[in-house]
Protein backbone atom coordinates (compact mmCIF):
# COMPACT_ATOMS: atom_id res chain seq x y z
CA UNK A 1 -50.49 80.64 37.50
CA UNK A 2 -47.55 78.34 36.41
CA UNK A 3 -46.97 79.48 32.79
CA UNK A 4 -47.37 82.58 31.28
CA UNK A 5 -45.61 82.55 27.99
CA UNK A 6 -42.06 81.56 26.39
CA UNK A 7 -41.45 85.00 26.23
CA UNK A 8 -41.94 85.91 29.91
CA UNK A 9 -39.04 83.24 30.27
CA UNK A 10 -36.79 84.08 27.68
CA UNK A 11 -36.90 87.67 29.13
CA UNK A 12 -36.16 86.77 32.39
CA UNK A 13 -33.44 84.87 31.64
CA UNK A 14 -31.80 87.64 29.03
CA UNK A 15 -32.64 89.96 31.11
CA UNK A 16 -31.13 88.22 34.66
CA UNK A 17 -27.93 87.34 32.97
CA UNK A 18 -27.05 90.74 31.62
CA UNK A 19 -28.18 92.77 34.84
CA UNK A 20 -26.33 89.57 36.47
CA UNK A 21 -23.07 90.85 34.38
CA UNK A 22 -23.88 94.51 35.00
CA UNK A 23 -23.71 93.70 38.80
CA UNK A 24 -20.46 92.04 38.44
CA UNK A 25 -18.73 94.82 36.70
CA UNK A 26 -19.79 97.89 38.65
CA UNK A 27 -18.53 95.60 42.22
CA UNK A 28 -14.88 94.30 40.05
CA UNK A 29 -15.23 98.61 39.33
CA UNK A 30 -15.75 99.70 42.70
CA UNK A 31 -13.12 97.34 44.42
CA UNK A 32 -12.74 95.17 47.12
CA UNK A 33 -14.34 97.08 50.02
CA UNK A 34 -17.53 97.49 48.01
CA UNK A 35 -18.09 93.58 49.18
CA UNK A 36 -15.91 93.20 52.16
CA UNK A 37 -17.47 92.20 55.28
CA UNK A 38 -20.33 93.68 56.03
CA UNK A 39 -21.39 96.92 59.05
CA UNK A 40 -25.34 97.64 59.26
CA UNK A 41 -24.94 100.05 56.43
CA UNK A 42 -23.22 97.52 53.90
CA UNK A 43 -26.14 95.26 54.94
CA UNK A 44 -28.57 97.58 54.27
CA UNK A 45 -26.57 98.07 50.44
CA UNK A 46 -26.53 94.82 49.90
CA UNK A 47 -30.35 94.21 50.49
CA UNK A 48 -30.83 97.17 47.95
CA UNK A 49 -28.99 95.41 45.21
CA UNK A 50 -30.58 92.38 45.49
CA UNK A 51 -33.61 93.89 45.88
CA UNK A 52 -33.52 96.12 42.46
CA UNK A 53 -32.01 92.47 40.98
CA UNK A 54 -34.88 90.88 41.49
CA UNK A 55 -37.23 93.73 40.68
CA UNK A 56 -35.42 94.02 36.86
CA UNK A 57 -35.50 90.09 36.10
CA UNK A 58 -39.25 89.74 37.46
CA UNK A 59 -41.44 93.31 36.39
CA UNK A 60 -41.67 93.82 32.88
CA UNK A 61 -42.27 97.62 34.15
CA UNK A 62 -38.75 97.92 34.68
CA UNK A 63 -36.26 98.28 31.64
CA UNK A 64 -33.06 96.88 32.06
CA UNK A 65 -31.41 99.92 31.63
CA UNK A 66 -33.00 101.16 34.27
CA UNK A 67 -32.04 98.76 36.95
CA UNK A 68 -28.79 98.84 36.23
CA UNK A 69 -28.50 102.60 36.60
CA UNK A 70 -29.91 101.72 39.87
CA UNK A 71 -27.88 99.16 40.74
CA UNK A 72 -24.96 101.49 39.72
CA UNK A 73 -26.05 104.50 41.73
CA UNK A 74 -26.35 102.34 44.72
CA UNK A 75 -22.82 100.68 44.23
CA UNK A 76 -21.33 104.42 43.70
CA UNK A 77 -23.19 105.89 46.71
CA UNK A 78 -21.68 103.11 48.82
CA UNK A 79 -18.19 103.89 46.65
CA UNK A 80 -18.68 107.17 47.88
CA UNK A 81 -19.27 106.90 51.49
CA UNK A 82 -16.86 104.02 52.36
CA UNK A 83 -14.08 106.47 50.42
CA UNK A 84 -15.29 109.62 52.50
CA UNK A 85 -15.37 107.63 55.36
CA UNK A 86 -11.80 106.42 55.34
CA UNK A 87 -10.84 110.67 54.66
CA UNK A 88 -13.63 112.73 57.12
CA UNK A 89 -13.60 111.20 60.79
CA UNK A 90 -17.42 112.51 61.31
CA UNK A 91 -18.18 110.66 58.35
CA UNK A 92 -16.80 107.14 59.58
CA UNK A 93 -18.22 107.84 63.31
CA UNK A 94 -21.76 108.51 61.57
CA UNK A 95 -21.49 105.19 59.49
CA UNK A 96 -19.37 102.71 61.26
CA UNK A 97 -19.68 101.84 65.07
CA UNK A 98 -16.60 101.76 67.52
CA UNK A 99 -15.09 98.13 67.74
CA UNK A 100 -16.38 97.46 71.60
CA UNK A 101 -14.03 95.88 74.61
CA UNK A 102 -16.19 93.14 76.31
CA UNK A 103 -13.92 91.24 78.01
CA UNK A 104 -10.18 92.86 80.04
CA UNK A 105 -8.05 91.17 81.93
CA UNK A 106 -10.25 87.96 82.11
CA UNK A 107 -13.18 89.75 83.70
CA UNK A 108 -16.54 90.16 81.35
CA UNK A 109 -17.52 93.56 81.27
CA UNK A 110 -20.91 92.95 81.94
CA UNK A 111 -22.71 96.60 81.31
CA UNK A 112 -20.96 96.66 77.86
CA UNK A 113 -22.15 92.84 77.20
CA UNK A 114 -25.71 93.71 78.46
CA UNK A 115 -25.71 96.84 75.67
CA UNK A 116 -24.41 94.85 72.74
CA UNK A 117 -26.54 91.67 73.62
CA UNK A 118 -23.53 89.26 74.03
CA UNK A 119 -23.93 86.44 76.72
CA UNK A 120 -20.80 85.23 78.38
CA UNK A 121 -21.14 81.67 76.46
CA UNK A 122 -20.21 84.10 73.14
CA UNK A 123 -17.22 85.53 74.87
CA UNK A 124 -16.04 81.65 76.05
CA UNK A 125 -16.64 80.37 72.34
CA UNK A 126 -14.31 83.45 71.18
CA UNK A 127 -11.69 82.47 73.76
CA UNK A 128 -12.21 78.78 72.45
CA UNK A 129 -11.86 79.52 68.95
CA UNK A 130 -8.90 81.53 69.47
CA UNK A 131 -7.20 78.40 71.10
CA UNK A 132 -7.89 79.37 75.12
CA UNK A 133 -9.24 76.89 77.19
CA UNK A 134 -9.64 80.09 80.50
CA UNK A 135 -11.09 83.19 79.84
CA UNK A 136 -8.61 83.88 82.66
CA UNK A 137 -5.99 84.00 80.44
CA UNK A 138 -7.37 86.28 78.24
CA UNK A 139 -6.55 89.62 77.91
CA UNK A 140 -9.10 91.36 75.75
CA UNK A 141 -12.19 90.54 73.71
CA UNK A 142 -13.53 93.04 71.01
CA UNK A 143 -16.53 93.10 69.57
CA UNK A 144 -15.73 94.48 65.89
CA UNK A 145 -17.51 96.93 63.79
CA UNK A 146 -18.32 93.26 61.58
CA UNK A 147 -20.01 91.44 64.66
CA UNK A 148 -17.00 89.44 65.10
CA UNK A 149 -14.70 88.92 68.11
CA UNK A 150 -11.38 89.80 68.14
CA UNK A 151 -9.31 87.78 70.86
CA UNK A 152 -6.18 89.24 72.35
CA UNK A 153 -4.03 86.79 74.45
CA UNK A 154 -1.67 86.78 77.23
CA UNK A 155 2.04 87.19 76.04
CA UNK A 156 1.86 90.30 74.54
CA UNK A 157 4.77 93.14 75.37
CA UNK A 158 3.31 95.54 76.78
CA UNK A 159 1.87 97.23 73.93
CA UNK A 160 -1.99 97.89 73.50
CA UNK A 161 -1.94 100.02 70.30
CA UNK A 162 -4.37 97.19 68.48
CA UNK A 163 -6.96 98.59 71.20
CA UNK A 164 -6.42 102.21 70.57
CA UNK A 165 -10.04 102.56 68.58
CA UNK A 166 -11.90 100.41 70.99
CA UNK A 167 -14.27 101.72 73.37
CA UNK A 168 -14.53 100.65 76.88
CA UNK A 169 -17.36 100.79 79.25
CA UNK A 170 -17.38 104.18 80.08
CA UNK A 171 -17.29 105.11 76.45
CA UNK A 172 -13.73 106.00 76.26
CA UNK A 173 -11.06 104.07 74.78
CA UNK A 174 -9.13 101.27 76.20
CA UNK A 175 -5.21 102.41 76.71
């Protein structure tokens, strides 16, 4: 069917912009972090919100109040977890993976690359991005908890405490 009534219209667009507007507020409410880039489980958030978005602008069934207390208790939920996270080390473990070492010393660690699913023409466009022409003179490449790579250069002095979180191939971290 391509036209139902002016009403059905009006009502979605009423009812789109203010849930649009409730949206808006609880994420400018919940901060920066709510909306920062984005681990399997702020995926899986984000999905949710757009998902309860759509179902309050397109089912009459569904009162606008109603999705935006669902909209809201998904935004606090997240709220909640990211802030217990960053406080209760079980907490963070359980939500966020360990950042991932794929690449030390110039050598691919290939065990670790075949377990995340990175090929070596990933770790080469890291090294290229980050302005190396040799993965030879490389010195570590992390996969983060984001699904991006972190490339650490030659030159540094002698310090490694930016790969004090990041796991190695045995499962233990890099020192």
């Amino acid at each position: 069917m391509f036209f139902d009534s002016w009403q059905g219209v009006f009502r979605v667009l009423a009812v789109g912009t203010l849930a649009y507007l409730a949206l808006l507020i609880w994420l400018r409410m919940t901060g920066k972090r709510t909306v920062s880039k984005w681990n399997a489980f702020d995926l899986i958030v984000t999905i949710a919100l757009g998902s309860t978005l759509a179902t309050v602008l397109l089912t009459r069934q569904v009162a606008l109040v109603e999705g935006v207390a669902g909209m809201g208790l998904l935004i606090m939920l997240q709220y909640l977890i990211t802030w217990t996270s960053v406080r209760v080390g079980w907490v963070r473990r359980a939500v966020k993976n360990a950042p991932t070492l794929l690449l030390r010393n110039g050598q691919p660690c290939a065990e670790t690359m075949r377990r995340q699913r990175v090929t070596v023409g990933e770790l080469r466009a890291a090294a290229r991005a980050a302005g190396q022409a040799s993965l030879e003179r490389v010195d570590a490449i992390v996969l983060e908890t984001d699904g991006n790579f972190s490339v650490i250069t030659s030159g540094w002095d002698g310090s490694r405490d930016a790969l004090a979180d990041v796991e190695s191939r045995a499962g233990t971290h890099v020192t």
